[in-house]
N, C-alpha and C. Protein backbone atom coordinates (compact mmCIF):
# COMPACT_ATOMS: atom_id res chain seq x y z
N UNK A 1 118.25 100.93 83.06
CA UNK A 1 119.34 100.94 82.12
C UNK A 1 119.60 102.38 81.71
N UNK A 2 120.88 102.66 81.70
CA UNK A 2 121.46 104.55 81.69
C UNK A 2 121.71 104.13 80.23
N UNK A 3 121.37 104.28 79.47
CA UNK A 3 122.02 104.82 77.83
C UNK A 3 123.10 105.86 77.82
N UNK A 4 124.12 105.58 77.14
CA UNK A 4 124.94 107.31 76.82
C UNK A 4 125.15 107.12 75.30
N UNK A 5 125.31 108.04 74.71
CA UNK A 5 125.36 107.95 73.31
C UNK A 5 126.72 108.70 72.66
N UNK A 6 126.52 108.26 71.20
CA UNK A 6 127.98 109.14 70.59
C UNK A 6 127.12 109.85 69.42
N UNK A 7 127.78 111.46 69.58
CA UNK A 7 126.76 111.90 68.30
C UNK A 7 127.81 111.90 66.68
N UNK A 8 127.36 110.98 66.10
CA UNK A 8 127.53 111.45 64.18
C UNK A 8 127.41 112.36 63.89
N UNK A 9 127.48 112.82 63.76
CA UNK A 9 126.64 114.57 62.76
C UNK A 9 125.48 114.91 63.27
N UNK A 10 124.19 115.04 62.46
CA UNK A 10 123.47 115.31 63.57
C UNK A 10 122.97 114.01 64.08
N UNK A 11 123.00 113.30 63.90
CA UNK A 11 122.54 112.29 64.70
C UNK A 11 123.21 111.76 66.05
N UNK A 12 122.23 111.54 66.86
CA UNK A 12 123.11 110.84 68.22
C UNK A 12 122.98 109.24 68.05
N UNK A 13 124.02 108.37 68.43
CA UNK A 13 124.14 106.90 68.24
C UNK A 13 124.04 106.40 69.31
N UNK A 14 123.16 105.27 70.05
CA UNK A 14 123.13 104.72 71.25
C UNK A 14 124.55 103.54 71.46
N UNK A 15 125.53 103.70 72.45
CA UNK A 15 126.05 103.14 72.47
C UNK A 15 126.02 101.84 73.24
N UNK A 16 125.64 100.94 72.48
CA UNK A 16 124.95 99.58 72.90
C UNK A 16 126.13 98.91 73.47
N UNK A 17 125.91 98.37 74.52
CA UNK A 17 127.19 97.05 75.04
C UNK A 17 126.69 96.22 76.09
N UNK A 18 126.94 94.97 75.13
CA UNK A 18 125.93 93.77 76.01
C UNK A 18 127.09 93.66 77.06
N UNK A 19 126.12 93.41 78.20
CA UNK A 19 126.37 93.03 79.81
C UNK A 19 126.72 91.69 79.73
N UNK A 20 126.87 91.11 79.19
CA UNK A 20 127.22 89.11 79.12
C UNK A 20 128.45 89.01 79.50
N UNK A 21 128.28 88.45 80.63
CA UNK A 21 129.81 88.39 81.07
C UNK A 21 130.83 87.81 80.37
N UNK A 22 132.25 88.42 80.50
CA UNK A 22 133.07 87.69 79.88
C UNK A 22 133.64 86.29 79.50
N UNK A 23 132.98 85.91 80.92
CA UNK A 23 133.00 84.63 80.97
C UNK A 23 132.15 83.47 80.27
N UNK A 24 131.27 83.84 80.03
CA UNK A 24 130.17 83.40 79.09
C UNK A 24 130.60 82.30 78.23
N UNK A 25 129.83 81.46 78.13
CA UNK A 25 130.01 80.27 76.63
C UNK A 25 129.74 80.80 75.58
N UNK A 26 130.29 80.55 74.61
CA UNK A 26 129.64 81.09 73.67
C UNK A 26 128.22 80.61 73.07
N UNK A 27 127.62 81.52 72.23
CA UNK A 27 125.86 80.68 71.64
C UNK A 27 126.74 79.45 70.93
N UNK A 28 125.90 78.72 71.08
CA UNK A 28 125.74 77.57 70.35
C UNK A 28 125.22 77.44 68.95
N UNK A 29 125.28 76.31 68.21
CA UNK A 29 124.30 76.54 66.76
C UNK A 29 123.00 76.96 67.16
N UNK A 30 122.43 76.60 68.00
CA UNK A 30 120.97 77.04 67.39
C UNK A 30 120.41 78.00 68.63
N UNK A 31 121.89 78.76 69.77
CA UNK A 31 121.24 79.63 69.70
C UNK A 31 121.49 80.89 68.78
N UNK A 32 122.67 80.74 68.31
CA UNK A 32 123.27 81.86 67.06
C UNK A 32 121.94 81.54 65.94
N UNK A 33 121.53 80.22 65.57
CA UNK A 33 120.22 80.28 64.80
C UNK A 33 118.77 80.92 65.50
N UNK A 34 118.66 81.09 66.62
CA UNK A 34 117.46 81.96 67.18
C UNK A 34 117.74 83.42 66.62
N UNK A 35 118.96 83.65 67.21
CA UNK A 35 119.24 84.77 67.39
C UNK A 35 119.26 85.38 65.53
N UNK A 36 119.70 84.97 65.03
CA UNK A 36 119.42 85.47 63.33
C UNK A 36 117.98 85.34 63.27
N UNK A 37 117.54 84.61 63.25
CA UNK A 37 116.09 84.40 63.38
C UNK A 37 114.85 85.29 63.64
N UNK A 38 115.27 85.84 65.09
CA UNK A 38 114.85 87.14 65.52
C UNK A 38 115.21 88.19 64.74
N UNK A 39 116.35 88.54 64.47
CA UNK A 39 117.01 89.97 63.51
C UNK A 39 116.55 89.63 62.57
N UNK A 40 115.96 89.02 61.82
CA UNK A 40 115.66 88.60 60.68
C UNK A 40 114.08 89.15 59.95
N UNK A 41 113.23 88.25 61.33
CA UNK A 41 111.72 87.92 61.23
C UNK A 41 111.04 88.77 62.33
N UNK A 42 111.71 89.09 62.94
CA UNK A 42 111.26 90.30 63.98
C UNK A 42 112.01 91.15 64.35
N UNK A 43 112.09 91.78 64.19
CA UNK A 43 112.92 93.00 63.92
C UNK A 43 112.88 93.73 65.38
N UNK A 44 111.54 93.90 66.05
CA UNK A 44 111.06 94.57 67.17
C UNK A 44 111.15 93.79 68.08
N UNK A 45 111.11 92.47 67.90
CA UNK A 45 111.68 91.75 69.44
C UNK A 45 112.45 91.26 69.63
N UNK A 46 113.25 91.33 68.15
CA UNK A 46 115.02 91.58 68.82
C UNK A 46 115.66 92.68 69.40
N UNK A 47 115.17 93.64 68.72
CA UNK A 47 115.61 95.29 69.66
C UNK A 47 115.25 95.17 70.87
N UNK A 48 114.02 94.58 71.25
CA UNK A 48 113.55 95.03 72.62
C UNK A 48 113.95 93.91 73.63
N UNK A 49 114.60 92.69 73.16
CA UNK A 49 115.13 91.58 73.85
C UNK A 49 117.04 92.42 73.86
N UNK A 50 117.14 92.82 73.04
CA UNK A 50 118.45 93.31 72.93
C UNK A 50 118.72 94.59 73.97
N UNK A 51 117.70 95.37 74.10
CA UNK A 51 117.58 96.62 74.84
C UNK A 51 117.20 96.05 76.49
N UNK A 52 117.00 95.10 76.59
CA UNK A 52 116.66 94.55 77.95
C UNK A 52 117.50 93.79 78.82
N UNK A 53 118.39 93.42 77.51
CA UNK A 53 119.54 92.17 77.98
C UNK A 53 119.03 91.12 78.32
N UNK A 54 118.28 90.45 77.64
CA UNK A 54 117.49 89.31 77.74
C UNK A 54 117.67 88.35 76.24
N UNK A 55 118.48 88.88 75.64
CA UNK A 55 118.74 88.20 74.51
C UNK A 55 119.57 87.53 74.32
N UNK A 56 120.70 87.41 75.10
CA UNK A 56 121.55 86.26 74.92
C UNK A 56 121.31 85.00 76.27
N UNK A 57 120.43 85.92 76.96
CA UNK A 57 120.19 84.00 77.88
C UNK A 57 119.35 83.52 77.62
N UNK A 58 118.14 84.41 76.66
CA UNK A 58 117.67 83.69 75.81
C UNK A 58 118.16 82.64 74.86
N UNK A 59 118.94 82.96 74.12
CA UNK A 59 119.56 82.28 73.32
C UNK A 59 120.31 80.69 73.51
N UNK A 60 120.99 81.14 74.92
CA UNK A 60 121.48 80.12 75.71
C UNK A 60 120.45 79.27 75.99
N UNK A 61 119.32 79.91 76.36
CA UNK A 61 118.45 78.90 77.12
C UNK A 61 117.92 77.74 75.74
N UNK A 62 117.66 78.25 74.72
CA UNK A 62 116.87 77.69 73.53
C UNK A 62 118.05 76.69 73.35
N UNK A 63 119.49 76.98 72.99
CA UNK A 63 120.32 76.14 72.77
C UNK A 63 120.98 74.89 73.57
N UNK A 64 120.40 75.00 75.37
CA UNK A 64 120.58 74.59 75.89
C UNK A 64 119.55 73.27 75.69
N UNK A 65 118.16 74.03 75.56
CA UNK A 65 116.94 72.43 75.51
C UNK A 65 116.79 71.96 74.29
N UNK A 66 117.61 72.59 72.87
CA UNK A 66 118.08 72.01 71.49
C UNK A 66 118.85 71.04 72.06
N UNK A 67 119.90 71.40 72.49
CA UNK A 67 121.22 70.06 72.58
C UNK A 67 120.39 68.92 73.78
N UNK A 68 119.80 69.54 74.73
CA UNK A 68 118.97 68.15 75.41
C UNK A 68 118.55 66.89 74.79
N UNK A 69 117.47 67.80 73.92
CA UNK A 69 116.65 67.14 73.11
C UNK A 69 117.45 66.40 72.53
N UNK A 70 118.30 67.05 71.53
CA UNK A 70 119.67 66.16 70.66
C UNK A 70 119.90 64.89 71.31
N UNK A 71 120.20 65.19 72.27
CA UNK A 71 121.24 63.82 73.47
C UNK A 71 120.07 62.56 73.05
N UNK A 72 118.76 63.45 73.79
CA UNK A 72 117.87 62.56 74.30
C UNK A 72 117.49 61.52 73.12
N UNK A 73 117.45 62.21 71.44
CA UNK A 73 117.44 61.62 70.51
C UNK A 73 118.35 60.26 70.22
N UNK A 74 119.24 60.92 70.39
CA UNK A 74 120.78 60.13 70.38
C UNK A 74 120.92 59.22 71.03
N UNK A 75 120.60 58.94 72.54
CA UNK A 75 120.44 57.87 73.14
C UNK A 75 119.25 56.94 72.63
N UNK A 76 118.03 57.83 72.51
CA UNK A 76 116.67 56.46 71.87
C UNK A 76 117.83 55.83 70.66
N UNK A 77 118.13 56.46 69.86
CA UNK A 77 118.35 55.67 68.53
C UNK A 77 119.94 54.59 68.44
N UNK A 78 120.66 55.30 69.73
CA UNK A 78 121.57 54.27 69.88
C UNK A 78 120.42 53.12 70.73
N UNK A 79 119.80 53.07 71.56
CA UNK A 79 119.44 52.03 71.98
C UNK A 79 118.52 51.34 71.20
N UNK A 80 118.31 51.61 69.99
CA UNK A 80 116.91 50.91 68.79
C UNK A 80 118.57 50.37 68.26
N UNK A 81 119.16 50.76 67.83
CA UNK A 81 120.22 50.22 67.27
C UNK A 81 120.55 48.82 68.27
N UNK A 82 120.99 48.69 69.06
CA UNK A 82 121.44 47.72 70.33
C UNK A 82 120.42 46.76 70.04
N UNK A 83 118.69 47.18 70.31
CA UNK A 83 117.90 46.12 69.89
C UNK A 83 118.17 45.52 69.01
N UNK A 84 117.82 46.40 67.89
CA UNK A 84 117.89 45.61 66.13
C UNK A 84 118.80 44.65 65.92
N UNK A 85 120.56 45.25 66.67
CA UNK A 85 121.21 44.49 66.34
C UNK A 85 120.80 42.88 67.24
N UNK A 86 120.78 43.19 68.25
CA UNK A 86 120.15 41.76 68.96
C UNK A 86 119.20 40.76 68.52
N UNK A 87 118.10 41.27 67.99
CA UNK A 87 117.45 40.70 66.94
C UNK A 87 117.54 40.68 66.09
N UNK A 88 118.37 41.05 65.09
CA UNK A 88 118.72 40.08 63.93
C UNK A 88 119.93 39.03 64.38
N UNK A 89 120.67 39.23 65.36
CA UNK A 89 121.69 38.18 65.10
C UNK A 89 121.61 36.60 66.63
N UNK A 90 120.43 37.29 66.89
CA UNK A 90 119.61 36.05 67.84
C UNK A 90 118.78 35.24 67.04
């Protein structure tokens, strides 16, 4: 990864620009909730997930086996529902 920077005064500024293609989905709730999460509670392995470009398919990825899970929930409890209703009205 080539860094180029912009200098402030005396300071030089890294000019950061995520590689995520344009095309991209956007994060989801909970990977936009990882991702605060990290900036938040780790400070250093969001920079260094951020500096690697590993931080937003991270993100994707977490949000991807959140919403799985979701579904997978969603189906058990529609189908406890289907039972219940069968047994009470049998």
């Amino acid at each position: 990864m080539n860094l180029t920077y912009t200098q402030r005064g005396d300071y030089l500024i890294p000019n950061l620009v995520s590689s995520d293609p344009p095309d991209a989905p956007p994060l989801g709730r909970y990977g936009m909730l990882h991702k605060s999460y990290l900036r938040e509670n780790n400070p250093a392995r969001y920079s260094q997930l951020l500096l690697t470009e590993r931080l937003y398919p991270l993100c994707r990825e977490i949000d991807q086996a959140a919403q799985t899970r979701l579904d997978t929930i969603a189906d058990r409890e529609q189908a406890r529902e289907i039972i219940l209703a069968e047994l009470v009205y049998n």
